[in-house]
Protein backbone atom coordinates (compact mmCIF):
# COMPACT_ATOMS: atom_id res chain seq x y z
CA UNK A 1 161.59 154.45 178.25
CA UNK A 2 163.26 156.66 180.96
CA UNK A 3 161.94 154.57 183.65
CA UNK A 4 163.45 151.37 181.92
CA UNK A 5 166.82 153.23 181.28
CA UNK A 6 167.22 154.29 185.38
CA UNK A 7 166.39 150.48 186.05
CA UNK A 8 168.78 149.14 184.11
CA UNK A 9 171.42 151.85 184.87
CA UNK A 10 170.65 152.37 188.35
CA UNK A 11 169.26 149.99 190.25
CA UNK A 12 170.37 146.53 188.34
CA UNK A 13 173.90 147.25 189.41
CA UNK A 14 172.50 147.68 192.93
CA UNK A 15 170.91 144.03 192.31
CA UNK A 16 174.31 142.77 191.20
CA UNK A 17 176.57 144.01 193.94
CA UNK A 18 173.96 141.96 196.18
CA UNK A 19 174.48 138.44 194.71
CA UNK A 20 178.38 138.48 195.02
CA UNK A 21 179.69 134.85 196.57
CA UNK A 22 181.94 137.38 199.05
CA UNK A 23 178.65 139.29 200.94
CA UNK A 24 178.78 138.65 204.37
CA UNK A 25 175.02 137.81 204.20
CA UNK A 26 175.77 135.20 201.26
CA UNK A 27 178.21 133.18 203.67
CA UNK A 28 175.40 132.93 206.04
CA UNK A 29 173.27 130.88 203.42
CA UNK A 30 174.51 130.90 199.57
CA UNK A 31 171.53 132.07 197.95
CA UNK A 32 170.22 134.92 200.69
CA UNK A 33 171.57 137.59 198.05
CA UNK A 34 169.19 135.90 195.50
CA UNK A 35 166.73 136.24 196.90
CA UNK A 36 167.39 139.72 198.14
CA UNK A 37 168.20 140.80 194.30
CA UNK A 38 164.92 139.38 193.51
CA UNK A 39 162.94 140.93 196.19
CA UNK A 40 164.37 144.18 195.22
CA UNK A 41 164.29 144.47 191.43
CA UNK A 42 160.26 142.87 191.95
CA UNK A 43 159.89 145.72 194.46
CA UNK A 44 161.45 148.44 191.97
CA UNK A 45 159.60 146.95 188.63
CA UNK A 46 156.20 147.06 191.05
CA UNK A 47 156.41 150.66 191.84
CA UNK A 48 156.81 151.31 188.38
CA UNK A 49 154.16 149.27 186.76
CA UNK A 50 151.84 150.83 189.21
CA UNK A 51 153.26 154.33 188.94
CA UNK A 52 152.78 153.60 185.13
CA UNK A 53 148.87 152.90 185.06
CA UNK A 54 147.81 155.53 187.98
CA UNK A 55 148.10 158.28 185.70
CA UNK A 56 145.14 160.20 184.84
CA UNK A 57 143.14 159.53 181.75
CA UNK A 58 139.76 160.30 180.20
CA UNK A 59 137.77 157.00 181.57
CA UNK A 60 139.21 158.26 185.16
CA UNK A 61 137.94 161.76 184.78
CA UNK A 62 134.37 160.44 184.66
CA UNK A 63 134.94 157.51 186.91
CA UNK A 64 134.08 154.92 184.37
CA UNK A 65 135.91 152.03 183.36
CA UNK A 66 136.95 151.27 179.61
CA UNK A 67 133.77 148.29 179.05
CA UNK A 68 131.25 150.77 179.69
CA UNK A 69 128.35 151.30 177.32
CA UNK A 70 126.98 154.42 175.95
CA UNK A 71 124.14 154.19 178.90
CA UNK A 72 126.70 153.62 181.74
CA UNK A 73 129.26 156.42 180.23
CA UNK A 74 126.52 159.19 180.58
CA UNK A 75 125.37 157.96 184.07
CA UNK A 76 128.97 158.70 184.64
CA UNK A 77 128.83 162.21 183.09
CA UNK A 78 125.69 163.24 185.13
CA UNK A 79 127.61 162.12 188.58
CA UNK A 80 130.77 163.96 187.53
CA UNK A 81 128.66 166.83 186.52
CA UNK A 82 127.11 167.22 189.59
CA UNK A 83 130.25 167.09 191.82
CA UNK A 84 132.27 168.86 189.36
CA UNK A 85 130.03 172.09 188.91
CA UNK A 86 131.79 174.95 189.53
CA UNK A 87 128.61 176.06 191.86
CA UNK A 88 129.41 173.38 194.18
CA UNK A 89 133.32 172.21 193.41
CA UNK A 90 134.70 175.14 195.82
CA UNK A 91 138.38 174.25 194.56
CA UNK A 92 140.75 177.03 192.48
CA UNK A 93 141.02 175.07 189.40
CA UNK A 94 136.92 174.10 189.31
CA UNK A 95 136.05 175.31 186.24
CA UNK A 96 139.11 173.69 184.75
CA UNK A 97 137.86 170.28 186.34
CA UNK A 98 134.41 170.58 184.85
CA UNK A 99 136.17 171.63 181.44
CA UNK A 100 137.92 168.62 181.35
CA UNK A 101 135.28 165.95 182.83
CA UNK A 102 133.02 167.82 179.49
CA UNK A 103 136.42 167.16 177.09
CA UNK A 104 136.18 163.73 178.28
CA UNK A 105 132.65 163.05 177.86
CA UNK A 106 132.95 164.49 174.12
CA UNK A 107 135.31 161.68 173.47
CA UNK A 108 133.86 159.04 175.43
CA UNK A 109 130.09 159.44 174.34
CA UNK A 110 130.78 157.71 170.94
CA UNK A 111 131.43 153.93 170.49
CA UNK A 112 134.28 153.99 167.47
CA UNK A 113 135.80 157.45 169.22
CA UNK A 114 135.94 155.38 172.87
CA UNK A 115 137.45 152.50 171.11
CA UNK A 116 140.13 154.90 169.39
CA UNK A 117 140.96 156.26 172.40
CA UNK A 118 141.11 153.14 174.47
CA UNK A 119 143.86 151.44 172.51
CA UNK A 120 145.54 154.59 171.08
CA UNK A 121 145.24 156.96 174.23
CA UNK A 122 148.84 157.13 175.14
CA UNK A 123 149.39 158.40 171.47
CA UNK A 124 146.92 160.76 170.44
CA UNK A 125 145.71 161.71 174.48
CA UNK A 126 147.45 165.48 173.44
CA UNK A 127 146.21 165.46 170.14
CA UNK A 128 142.70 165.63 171.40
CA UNK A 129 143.66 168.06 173.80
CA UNK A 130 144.89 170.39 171.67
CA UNK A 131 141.40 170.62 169.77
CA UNK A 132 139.30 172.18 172.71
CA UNK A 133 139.51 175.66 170.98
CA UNK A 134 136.83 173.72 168.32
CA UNK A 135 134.26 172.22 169.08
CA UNK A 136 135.40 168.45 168.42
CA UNK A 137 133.66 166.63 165.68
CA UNK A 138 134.40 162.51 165.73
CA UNK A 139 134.85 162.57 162.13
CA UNK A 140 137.47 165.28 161.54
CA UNK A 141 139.20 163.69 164.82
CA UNK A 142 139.41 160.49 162.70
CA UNK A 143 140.48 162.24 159.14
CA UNK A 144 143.44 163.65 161.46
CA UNK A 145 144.50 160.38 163.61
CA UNK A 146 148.15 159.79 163.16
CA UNK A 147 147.74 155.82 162.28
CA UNK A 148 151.27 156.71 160.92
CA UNK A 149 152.46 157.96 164.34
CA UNK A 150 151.11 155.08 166.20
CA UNK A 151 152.86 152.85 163.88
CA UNK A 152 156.56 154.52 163.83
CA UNK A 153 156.06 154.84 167.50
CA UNK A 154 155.76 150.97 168.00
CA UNK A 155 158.22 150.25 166.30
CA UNK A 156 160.89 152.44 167.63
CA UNK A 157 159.60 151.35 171.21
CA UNK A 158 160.19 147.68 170.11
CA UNK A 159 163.59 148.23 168.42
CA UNK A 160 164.85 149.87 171.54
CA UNK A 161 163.53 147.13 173.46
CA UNK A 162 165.33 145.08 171.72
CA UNK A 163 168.82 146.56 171.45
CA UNK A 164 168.74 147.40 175.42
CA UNK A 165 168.40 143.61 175.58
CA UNK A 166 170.96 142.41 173.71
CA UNK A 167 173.49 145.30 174.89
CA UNK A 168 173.08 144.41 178.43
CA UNK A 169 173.21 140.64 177.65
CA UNK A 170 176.85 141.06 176.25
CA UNK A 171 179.04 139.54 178.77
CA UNK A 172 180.36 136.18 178.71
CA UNK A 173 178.36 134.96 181.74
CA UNK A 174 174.79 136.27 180.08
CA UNK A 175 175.27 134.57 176.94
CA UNK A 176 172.67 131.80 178.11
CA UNK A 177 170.14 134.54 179.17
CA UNK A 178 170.26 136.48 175.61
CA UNK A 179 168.68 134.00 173.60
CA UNK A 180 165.46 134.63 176.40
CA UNK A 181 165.73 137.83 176.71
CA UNK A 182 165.81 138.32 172.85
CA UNK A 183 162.78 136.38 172.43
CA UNK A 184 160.93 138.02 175.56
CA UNK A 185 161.32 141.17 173.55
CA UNK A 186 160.18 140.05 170.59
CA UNK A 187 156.85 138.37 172.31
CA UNK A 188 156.26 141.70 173.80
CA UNK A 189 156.72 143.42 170.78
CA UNK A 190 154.10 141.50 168.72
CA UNK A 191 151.53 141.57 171.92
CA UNK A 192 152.14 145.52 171.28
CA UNK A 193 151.20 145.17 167.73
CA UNK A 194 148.45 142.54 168.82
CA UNK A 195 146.84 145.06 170.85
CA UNK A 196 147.12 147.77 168.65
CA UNK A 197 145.30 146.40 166.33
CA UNK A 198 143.67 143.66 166.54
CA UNK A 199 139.90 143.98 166.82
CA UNK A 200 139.43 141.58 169.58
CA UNK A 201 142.19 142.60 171.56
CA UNK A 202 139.97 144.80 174.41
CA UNK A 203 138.88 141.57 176.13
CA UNK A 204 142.62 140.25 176.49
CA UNK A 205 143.14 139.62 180.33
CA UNK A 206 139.71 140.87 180.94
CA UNK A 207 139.47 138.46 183.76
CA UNK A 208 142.58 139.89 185.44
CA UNK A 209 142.18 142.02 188.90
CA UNK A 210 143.63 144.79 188.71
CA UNK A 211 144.35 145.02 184.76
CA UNK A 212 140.60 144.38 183.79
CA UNK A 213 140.57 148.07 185.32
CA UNK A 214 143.52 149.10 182.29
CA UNK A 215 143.22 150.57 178.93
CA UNK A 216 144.19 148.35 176.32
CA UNK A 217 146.94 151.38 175.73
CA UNK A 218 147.83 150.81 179.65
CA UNK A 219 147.98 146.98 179.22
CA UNK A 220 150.91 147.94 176.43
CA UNK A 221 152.58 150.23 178.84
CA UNK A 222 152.48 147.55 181.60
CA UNK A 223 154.40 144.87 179.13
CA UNK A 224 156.63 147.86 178.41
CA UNK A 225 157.46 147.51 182.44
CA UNK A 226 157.94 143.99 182.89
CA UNK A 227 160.56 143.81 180.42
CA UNK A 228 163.30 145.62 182.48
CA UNK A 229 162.16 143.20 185.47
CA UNK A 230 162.54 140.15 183.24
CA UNK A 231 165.84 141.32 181.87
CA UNK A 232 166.94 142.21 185.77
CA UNK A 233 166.12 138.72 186.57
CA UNK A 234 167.58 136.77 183.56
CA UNK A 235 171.25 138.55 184.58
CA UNK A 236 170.65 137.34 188.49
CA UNK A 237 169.71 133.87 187.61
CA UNK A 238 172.81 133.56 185.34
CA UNK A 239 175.52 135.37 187.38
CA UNK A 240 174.05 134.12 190.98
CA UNK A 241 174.54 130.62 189.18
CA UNK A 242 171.34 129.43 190.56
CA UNK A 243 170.67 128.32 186.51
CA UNK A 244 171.90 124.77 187.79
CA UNK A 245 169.75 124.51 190.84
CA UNK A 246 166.90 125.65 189.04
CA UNK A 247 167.11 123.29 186.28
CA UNK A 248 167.61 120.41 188.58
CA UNK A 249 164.13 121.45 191.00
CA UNK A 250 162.15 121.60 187.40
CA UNK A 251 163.32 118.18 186.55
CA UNK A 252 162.38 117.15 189.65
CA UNK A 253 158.46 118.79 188.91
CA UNK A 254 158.75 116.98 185.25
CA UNK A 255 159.36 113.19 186.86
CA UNK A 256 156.66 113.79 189.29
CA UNK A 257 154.16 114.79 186.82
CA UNK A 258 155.19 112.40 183.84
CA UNK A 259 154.51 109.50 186.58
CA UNK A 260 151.00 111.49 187.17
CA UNK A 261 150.02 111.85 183.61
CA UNK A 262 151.38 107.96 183.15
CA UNK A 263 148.96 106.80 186.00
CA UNK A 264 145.83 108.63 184.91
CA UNK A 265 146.51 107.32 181.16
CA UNK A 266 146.23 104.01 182.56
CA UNK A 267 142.96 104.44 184.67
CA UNK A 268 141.14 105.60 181.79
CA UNK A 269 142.68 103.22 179.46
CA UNK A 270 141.15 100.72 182.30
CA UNK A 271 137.93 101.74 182.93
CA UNK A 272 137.41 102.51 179.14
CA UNK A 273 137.88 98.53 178.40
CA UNK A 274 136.01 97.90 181.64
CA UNK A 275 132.77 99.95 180.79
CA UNK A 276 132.65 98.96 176.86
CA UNK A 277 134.81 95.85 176.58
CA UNK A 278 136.68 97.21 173.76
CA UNK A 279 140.11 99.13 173.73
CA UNK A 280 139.42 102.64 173.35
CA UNK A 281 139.65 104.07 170.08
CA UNK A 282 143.08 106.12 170.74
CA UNK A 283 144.18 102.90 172.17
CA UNK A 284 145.88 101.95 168.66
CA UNK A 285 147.48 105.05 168.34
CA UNK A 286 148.48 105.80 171.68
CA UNK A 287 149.06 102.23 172.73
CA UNK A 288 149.63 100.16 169.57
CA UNK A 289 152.31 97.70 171.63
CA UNK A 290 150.71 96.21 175.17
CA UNK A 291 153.98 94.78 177.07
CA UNK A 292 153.38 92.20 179.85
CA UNK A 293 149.58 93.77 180.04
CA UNK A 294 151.09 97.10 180.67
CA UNK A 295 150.22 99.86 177.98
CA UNK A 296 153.10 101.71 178.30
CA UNK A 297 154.45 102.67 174.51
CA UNK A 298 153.67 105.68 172.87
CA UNK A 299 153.69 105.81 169.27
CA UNK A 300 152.94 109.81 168.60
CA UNK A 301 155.88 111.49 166.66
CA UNK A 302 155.70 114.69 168.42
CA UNK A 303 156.11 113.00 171.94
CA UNK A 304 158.61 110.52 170.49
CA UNK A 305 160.81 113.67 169.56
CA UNK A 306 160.02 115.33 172.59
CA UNK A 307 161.40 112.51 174.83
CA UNK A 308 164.32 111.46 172.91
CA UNK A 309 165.47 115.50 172.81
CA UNK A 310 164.54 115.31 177.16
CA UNK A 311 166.55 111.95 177.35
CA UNK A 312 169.76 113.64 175.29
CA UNK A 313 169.69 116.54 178.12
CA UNK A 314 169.46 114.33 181.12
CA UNK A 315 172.22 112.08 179.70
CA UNK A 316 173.88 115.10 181.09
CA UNK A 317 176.39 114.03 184.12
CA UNK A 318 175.75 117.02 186.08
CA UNK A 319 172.26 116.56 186.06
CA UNK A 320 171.89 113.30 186.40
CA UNK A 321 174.52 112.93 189.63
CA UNK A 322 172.34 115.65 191.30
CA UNK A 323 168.59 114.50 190.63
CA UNK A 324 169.29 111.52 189.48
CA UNK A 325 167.97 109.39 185.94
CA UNK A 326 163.95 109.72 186.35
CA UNK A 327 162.17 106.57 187.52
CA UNK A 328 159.80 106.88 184.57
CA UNK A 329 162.41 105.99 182.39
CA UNK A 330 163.19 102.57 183.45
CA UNK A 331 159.38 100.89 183.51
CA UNK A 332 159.38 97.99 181.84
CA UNK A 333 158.10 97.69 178.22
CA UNK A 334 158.25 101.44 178.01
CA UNK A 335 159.51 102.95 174.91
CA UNK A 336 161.63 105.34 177.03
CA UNK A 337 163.73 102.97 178.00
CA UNK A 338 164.25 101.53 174.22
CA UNK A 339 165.47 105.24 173.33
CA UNK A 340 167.53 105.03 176.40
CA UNK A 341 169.14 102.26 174.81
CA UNK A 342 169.87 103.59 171.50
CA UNK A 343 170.97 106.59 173.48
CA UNK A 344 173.80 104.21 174.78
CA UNK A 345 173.13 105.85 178.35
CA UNK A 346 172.36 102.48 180.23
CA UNK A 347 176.10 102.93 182.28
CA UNK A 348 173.88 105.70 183.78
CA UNK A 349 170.66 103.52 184.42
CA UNK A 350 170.49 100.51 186.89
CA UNK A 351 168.10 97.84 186.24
């Protein structure tokens, strides 16, 4: 929490001084600072996140990574035994080395105790620690894990999470990015929970470089991380006023791949009735209307509601004088273009 207080204290006015219209570098081309902001606050949030999971914990000590199995956890223990022996480790603090590489094994070694440990490390990492006067014993280590402490500590993490989100979302020109950054918070809050406890939650992002290497604790502390960085770049979008531009390129993306997903509808709807002789059997629920040969209606409420709510935003002058009313919306036959007439938009639409 530190690190996301010196981000949003520290550097995110550095990030904001950068994207002001009256930088010399911002008359050279208007959105240089942008980009400059960006590059910074992804450089900053980086160095963090990576700061955040190269700390030391127990699978590290033996060299092992958190999917290993009870076989591949002692092979582990063996190598780390050998180099760590105070016989051949000449360093000053050997003996503490091999003492903790054995604390770590005595943790490790047990399926339900590795699993503990691997989602509730950050939590309860001292609390092991503190037993190495005893002789540790997996079920008294259970009988004394602080399920309540794990809980109240999620909680307070995501409450603070929140609050830093809507306090720094205050001003007049963020009120657009509060709504996001609200519900960022929230998503990371219940992938916290998720994590926590769920009891499939060690394979999530398994497939990732990089994080496949995490603890499912260090996977919380890296969404932790990325919520300054998301917050950082909420405020630059809004106050850089690069909102508009950004809204118009996506547009842009949507037309292009509406027209895609139009065309391949068509060539299977083709070579469906080509191959069998018979309309497909969506056909009377995706295409229940065939206009000049041309199965172009859609009858699905969901995408009806969908397209009528996307028509109602483009009707939008400022978007529609930039990028322009999208070609897919004046096919002939098509159902878009029979909401675009109860709409009342056709001033905007030439035939």
């Amino acid at each position: 929490m530190e690190e996301f207080v010196i981000q949003t204290v520290v550097f995110t006015p550095i990030a904001q001084y950068l994207i002001k219209p009256h930088r010399p570098w911002n008359r050279i081309y208007r959105h240089l600072g942008t980009f400059i902001s960006f590059t910074f606050v992804l450089v900053i949030s980086t160095y963090f996140t990576l700061k955040s999971i190269s700390q030391p914990n127990l699978f590290k000590i033996l060299n092992a990574k958190p999917w290993y199995n009870n076989l591949q956890i002692r092979q582990c223990y063996l190598k780390a035994s050998l180099k760590l022996h105070p016989d051949r480790n000449k360093a000053e603090d050997a003996m503490g080395q091999f003492e903790a590489m054995q604390r770590s094994y005595e943790i490790l070694r047990y399926v339900e105790q590795r699993r503990m440990y691997n989602r509730y490390g950050d939590i309860i990492y001292d609390f092991y620690i503190k037993m190495n006067e005893e002789p540790l014993d997996k079920f008294r280590v259970y009988e004394k894990l602080p399920f309540g402490d794990i809980i109240y500590v999620s909680i307070i993490q995501c409450i603070i999470s929140l609050l830093f989100a809507y306090i720094y979302t205050l001003g007049n020109k963020t009120t657009n990015s509060r709504n996001i950054a609200l519900m960022y918070s929230i998503l990371m809050c219940a992938l916290e929970f998720y994590l926590r406890f769920d009891k499939d939650s060690d394979s999530f992002m398994a497939n990732v470089p990089l994080i496949c290497n995490c603890t499912t604790y260090e996977k919380i502390l890296l969404s932790r991380r990325s919520s300054s960085m998301v917050l950082n770049v909420l405020v630059i979008i809004q106050e850089s006023k690069t909102d508009f531009d950004l809204r118009c390129f996506a547009f842009k993306r949507l037309e292009r791949y509406l027209n895609l997903v139009d065309r391949l509808d068509q060539i299977i709807y083709e070579k469906y009735r080509n191959l069998h002789g018979v309309n497909p059997p969506w056909a009377s629920v995706i295409y229940p209307i065939e206009k000049d040969d041309q199965p172009w209606a859609v009858n699905d409420d969901v995408s009806l509601k969908w397209r009528e709510a996307l028509i109602k935003y483009y009707n939008d002058s400022d978007i529609v004088k930039h990028v322009g009313v999208p070609s897919w919306s004046k096919k002939k036959g098509s159902l878009l273009r029979e909401l675009l007439n109860k709409l009342d938009v056709n001033k905007d639409i030439k035939n």
